[in-house]
C-alpha atoms as a PDB file:
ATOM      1  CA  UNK A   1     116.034 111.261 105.582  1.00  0.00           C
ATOM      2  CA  UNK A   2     118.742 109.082 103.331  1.00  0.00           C
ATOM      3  CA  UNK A   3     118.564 108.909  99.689  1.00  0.00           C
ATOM      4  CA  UNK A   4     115.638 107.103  98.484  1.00  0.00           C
ATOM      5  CA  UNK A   5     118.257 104.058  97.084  1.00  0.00           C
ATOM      6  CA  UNK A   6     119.713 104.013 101.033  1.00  0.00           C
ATOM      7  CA  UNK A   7     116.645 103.643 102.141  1.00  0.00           C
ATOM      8  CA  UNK A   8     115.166 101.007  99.861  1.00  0.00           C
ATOM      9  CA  UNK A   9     118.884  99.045 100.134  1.00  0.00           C
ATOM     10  CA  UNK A  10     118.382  99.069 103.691  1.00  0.00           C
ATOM     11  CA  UNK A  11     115.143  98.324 103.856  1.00  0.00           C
ATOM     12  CA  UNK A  12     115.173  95.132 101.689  1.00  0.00           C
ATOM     13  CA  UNK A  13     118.466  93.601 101.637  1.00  0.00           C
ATOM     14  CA  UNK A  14     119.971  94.696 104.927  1.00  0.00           C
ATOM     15  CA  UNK A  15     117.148  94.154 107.227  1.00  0.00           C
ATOM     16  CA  UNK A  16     115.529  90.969 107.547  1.00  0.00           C
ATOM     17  CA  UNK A  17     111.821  91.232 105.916  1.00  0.00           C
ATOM     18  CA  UNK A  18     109.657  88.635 105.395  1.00  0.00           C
ATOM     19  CA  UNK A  19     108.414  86.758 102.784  1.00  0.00           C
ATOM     20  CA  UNK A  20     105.670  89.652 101.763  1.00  0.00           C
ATOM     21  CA  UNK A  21     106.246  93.257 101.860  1.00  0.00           C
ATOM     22  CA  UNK A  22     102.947  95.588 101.810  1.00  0.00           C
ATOM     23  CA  UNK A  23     102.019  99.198 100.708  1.00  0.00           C
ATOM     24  CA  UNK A  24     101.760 100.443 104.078  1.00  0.00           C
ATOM     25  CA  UNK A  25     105.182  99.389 104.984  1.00  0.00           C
ATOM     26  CA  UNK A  26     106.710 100.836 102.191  1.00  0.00           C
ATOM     27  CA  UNK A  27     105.009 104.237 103.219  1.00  0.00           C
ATOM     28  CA  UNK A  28     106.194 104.091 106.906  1.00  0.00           C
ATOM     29  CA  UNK A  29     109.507 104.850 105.012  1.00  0.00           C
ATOM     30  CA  UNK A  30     108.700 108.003 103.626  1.00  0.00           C
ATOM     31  CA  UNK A  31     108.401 110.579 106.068  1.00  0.00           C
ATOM     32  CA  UNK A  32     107.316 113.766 104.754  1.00  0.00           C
ATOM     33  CA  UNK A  33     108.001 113.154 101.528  1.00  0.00           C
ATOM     34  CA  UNK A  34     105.468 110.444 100.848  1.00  0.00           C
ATOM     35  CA  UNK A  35     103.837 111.641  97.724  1.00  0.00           C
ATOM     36  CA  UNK A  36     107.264 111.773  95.831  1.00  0.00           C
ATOM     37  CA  UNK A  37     108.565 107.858  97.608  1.00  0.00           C
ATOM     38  CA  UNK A  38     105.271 106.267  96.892  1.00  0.00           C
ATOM     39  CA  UNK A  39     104.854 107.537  93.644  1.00  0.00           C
ATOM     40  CA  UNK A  40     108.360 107.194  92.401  1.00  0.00           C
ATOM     41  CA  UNK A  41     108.400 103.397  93.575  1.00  0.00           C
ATOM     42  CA  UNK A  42     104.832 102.500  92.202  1.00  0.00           C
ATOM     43  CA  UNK A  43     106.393 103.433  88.508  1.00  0.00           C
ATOM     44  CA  UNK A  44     109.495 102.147  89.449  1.00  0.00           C
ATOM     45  CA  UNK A  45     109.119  98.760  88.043  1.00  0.00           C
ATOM     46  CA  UNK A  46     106.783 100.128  85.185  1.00  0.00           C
ATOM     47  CA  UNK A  47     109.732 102.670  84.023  1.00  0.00           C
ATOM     48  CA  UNK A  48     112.722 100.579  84.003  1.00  0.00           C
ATOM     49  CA  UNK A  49     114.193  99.355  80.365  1.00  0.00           C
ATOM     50  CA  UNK A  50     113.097  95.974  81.021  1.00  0.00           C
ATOM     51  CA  UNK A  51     110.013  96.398  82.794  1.00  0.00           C
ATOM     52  CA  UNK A  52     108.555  93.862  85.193  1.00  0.00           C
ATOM     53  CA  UNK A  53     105.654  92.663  83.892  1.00  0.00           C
ATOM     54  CA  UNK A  54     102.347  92.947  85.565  1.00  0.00           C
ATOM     55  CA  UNK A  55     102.576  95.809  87.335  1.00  0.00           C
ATOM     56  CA  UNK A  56     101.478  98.582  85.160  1.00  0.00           C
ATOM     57  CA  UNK A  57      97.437  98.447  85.350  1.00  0.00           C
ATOM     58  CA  UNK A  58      97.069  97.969  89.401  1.00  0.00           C
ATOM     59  CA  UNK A  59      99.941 100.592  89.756  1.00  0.00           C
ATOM     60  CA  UNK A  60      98.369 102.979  87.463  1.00  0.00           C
ATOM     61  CA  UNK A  61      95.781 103.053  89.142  1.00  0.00           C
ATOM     62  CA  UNK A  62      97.122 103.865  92.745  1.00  0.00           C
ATOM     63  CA  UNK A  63      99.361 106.168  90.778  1.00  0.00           C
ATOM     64  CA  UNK A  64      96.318 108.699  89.002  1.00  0.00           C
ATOM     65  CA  UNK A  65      94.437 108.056  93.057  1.00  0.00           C
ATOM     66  CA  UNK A  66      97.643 109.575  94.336  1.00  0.00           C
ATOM     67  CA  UNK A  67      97.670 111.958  91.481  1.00  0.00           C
ATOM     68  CA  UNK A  68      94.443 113.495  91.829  1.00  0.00           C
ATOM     69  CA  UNK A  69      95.181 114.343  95.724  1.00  0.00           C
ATOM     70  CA  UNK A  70      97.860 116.499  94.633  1.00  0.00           C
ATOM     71  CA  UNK A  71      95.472 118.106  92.001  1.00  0.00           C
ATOM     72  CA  UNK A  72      93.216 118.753  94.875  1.00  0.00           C
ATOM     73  CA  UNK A  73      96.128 119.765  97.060  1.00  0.00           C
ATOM     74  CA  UNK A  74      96.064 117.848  99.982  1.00  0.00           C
ATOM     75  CA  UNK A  75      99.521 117.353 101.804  1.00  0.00           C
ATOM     76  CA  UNK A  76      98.922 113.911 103.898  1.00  0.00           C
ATOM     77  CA  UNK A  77      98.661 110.586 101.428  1.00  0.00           C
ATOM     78  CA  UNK A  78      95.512 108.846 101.752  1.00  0.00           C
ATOM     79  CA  UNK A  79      94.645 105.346 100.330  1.00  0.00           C
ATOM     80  CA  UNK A  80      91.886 102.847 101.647  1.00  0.00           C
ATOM     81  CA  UNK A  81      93.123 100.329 104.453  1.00  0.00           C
ATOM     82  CA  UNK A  82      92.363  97.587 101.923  1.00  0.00           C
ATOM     83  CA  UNK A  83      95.035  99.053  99.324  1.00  0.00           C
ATOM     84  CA  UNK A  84      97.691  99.356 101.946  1.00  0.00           C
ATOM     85  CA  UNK A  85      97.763  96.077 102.773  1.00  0.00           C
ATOM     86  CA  UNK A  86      98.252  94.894  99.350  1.00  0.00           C
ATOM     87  CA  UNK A  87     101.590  92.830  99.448  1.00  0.00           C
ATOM     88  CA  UNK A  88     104.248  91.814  96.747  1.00  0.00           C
ATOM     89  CA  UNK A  89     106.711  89.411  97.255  1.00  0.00           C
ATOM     90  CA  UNK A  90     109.814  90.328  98.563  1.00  0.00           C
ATOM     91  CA  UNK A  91     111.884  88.574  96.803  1.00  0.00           C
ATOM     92  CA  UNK A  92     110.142  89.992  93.739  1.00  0.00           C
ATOM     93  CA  UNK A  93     110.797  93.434  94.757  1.00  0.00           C
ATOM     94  CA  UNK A  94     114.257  92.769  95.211  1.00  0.00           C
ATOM     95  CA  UNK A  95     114.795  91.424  91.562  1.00  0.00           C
ATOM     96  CA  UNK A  96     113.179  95.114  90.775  1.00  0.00           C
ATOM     97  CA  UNK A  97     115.562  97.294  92.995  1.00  0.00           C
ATOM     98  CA  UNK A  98     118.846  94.831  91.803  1.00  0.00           C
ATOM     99  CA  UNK A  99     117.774  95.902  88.047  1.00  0.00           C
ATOM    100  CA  UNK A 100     116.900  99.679  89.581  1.00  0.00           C
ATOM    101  CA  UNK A 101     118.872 100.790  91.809  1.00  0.00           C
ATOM    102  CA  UNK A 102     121.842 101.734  89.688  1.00  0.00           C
ATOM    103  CA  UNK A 103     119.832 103.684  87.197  1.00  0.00           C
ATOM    104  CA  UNK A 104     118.415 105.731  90.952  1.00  0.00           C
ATOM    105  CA  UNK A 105     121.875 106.364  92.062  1.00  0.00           C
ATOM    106  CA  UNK A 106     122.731 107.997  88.907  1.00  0.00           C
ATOM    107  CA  UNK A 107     119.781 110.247  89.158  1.00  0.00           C
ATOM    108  CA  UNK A 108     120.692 111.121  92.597  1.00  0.00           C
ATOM    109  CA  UNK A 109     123.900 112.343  91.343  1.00  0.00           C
ATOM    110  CA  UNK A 110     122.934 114.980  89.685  1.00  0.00           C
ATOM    111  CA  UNK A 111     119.561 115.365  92.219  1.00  0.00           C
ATOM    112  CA  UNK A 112     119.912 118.705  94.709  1.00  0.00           C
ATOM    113  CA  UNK A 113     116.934 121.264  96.072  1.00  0.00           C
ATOM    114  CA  UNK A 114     116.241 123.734  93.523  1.00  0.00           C
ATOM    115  CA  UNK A 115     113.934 125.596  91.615  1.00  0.00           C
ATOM    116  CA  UNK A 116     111.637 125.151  94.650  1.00  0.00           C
ATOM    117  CA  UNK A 117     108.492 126.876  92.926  1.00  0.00           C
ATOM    118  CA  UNK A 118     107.924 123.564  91.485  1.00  0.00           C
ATOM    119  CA  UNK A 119     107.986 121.060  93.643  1.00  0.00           C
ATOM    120  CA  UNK A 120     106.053 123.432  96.796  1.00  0.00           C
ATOM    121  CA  UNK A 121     103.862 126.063  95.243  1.00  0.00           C
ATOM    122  CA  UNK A 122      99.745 124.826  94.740  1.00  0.00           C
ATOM    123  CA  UNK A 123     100.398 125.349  90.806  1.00  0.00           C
ATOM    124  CA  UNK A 124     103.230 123.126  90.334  1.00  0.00           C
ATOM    125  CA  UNK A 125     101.685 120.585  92.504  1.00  0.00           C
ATOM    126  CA  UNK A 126      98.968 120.371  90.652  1.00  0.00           C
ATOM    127  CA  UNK A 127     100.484 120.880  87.044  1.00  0.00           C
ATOM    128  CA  UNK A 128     102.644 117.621  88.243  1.00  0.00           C
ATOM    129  CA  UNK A 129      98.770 115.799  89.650  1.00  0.00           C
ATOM    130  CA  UNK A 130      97.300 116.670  86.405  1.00  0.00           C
ATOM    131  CA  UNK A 131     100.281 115.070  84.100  1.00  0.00           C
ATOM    132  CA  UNK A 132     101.122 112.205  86.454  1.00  0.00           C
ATOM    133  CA  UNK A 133      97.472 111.369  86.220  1.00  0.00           C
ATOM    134  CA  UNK A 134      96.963 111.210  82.083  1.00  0.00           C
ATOM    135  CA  UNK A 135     100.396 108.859  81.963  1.00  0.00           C
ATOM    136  CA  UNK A 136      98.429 107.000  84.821  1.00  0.00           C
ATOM    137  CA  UNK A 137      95.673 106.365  82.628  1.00  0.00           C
ATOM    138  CA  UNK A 138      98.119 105.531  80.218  1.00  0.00           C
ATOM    139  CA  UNK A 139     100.390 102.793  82.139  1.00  0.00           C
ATOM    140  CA  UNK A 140      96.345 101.573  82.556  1.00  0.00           C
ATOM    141  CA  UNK A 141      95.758 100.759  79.257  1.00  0.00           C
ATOM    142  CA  UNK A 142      96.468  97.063  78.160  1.00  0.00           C
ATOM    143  CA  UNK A 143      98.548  97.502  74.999  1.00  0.00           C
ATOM    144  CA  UNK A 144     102.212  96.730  74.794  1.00  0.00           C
ATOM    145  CA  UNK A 145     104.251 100.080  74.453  1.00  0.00           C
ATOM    146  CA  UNK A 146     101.551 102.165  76.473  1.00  0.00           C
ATOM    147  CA  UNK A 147     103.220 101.124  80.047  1.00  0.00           C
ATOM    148  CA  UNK A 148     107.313 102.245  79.945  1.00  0.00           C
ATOM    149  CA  UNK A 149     107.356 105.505  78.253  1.00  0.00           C
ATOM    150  CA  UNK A 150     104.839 106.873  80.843  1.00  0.00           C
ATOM    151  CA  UNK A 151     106.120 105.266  83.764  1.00  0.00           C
ATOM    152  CA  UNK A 152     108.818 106.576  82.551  1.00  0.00           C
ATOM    153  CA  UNK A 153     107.663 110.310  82.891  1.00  0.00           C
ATOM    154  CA  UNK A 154     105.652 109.579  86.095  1.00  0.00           C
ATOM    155  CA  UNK A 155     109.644 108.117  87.622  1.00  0.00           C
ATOM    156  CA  UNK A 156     111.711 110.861  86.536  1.00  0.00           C
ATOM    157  CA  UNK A 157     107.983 113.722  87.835  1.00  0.00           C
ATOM    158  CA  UNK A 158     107.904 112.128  91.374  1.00  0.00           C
ATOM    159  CA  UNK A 159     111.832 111.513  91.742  1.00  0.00           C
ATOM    160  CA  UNK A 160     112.456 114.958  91.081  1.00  0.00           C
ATOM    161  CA  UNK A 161     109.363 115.648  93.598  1.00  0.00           C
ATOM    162  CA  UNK A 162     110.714 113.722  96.343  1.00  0.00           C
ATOM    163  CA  UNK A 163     113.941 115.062  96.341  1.00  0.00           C
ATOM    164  CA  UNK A 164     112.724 118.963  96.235  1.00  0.00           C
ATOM    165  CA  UNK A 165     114.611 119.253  92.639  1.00  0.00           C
ATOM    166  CA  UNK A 166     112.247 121.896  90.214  1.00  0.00           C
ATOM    167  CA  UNK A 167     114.063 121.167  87.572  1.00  0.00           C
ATOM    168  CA  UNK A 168     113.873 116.971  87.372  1.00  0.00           C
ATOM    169  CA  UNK A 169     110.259 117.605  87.955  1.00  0.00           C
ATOM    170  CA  UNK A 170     109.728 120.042  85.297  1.00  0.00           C
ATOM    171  CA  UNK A 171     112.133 117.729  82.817  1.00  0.00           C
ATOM    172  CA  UNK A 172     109.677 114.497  84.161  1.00  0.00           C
ATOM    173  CA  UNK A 173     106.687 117.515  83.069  1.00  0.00           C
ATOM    174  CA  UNK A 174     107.867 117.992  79.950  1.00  0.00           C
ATOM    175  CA  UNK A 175     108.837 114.576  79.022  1.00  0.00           C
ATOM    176  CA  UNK A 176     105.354 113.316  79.946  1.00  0.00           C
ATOM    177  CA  UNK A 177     103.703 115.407  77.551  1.00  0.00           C
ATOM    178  CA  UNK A 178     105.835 114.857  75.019  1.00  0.00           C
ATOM    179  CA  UNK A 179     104.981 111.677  75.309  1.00  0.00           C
ATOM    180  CA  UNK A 180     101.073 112.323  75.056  1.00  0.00           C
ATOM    181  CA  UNK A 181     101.447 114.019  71.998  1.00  0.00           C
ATOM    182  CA  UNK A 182     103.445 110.799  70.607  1.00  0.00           C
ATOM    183  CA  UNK A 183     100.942 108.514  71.879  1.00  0.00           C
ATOM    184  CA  UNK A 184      97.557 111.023  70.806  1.00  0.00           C
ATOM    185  CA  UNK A 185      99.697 110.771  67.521  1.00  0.00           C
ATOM    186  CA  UNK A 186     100.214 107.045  66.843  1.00  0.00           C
ATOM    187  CA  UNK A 187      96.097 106.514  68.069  1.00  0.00           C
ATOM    188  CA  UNK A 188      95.179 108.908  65.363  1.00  0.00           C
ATOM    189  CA  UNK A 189      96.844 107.448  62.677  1.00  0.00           C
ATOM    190  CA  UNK A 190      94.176 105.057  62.770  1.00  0.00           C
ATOM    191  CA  UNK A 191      91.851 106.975  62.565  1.00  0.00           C
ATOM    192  CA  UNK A 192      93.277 109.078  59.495  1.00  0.00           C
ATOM    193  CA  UNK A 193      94.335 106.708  56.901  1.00  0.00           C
ATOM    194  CA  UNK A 194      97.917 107.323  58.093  1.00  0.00           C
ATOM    195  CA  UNK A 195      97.846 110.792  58.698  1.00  0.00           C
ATOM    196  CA  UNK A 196      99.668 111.313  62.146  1.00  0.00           C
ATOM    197  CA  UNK A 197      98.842 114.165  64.668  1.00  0.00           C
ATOM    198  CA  UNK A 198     102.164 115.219  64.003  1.00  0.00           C
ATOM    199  CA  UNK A 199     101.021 115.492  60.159  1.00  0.00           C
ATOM    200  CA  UNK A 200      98.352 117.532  60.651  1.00  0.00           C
ATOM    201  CA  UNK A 201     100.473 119.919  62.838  1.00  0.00           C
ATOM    202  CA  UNK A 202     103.043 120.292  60.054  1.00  0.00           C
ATOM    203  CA  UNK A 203     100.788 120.923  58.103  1.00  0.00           C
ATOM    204  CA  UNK A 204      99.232 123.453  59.682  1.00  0.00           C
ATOM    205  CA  UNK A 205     102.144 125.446  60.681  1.00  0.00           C
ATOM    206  CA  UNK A 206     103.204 125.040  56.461  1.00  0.00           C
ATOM    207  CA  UNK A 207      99.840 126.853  55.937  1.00  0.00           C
ATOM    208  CA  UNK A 208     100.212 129.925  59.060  1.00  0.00           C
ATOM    209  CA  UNK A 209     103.927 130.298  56.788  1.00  0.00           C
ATOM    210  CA  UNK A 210     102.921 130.762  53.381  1.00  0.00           C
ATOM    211  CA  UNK A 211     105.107 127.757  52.238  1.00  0.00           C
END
């Protein structure tokens, strides 16, 4: 199979589509490597700088469905009939990809099979299920500055997933709960009188070191 920006270029600007384009579609794209396509293009439009709007809560949740099947391990995508034949404009998607595809190609440059553990042992499948998932529950929430930053993590997770690179998927891994612990952080504030997470963990750590 092409690179994932080949295939979406060719898919909808040099062949002729029409004036919808639906889930299912997209999928018969994918090949074997359906988990990492689908997901990487359902946070696509969530993750880049200047996010399309409107995407993030009905994405999120295909996203943590997807998610939790590669918790459980299974290795063939399933979604209900009903979902698949959700449709988007195409002309909408193509305003996504025109914004998108650059940032992909870049990614792709430094994308190659490695670190295979990762992306193909049961563990790292489901260590990527589990934090794909919480930002999924995340991009769900409707609060401004919930949506990008996990996208964000769920992009850079399945990208690195699709393309058989460890390493991108552990950096998406690691991102992802960095940004948890940001996000657990601002929510407690609230509940602290301004006392962050982050706060408390200072201070805890001052304590464990005598200082």
């Amino acid at each position: 199979m092409a690179r994932l920006s080949k295939e979406l270029h060719r898919y909808f600007f040099e062949e002729d589509r029409g004036e919808t384009v639906s889930l299912a579609q997209v999928m018969a794209i994918t090949e074997e490597k359906v988990f990492g396509i689908v997901l990487a293009i359902l946070s696509f439009p969530s993750a880049l700088p200047i996010p399309a709007p409107g995407y993030s809560t009905p994405f999120g949740i295909l996203i943590f469905l997807i998610a939790i099947q590669l918790i459980i391990g299974r290795t063939q995508l399933w979604l209900p009939l009903s979902w698949q034949k959700k449709t988007v404009k195409t002309t909408m998607a193509q305003g996504v990809l025109e914004k998108g595809l650059p940032w992909l190609k870049k990614m792709e440059a430094i994308a190659h099979p490695r670190l295979p553990f990762v992306c193909q042992s049961r563990t790292g499948r489901m260590i990527m299920g589990i934090t794909m998932a919480l930002m999924a529950t995340s991009m769900m929430i409707p609060i401004p500055g919930t949506n990008t930053l996990p996208a964000m993590g769920i992009f850079i997770t399945a990208f690195g997933l699709q393309e058989d690179d460890g390493l991108i998927s552990a950096a998406g891994v690691i991102f992802s709960w960095a940004i948890a612990i940001l996000m657990v952080s601002v929510i407690y504030v609230f509940f602290n009188g301004g006392l962050s997470f982050l706060d408390i963990i200072k201070d805890w750590i001052r304590v464990r070191l005598g200082s």
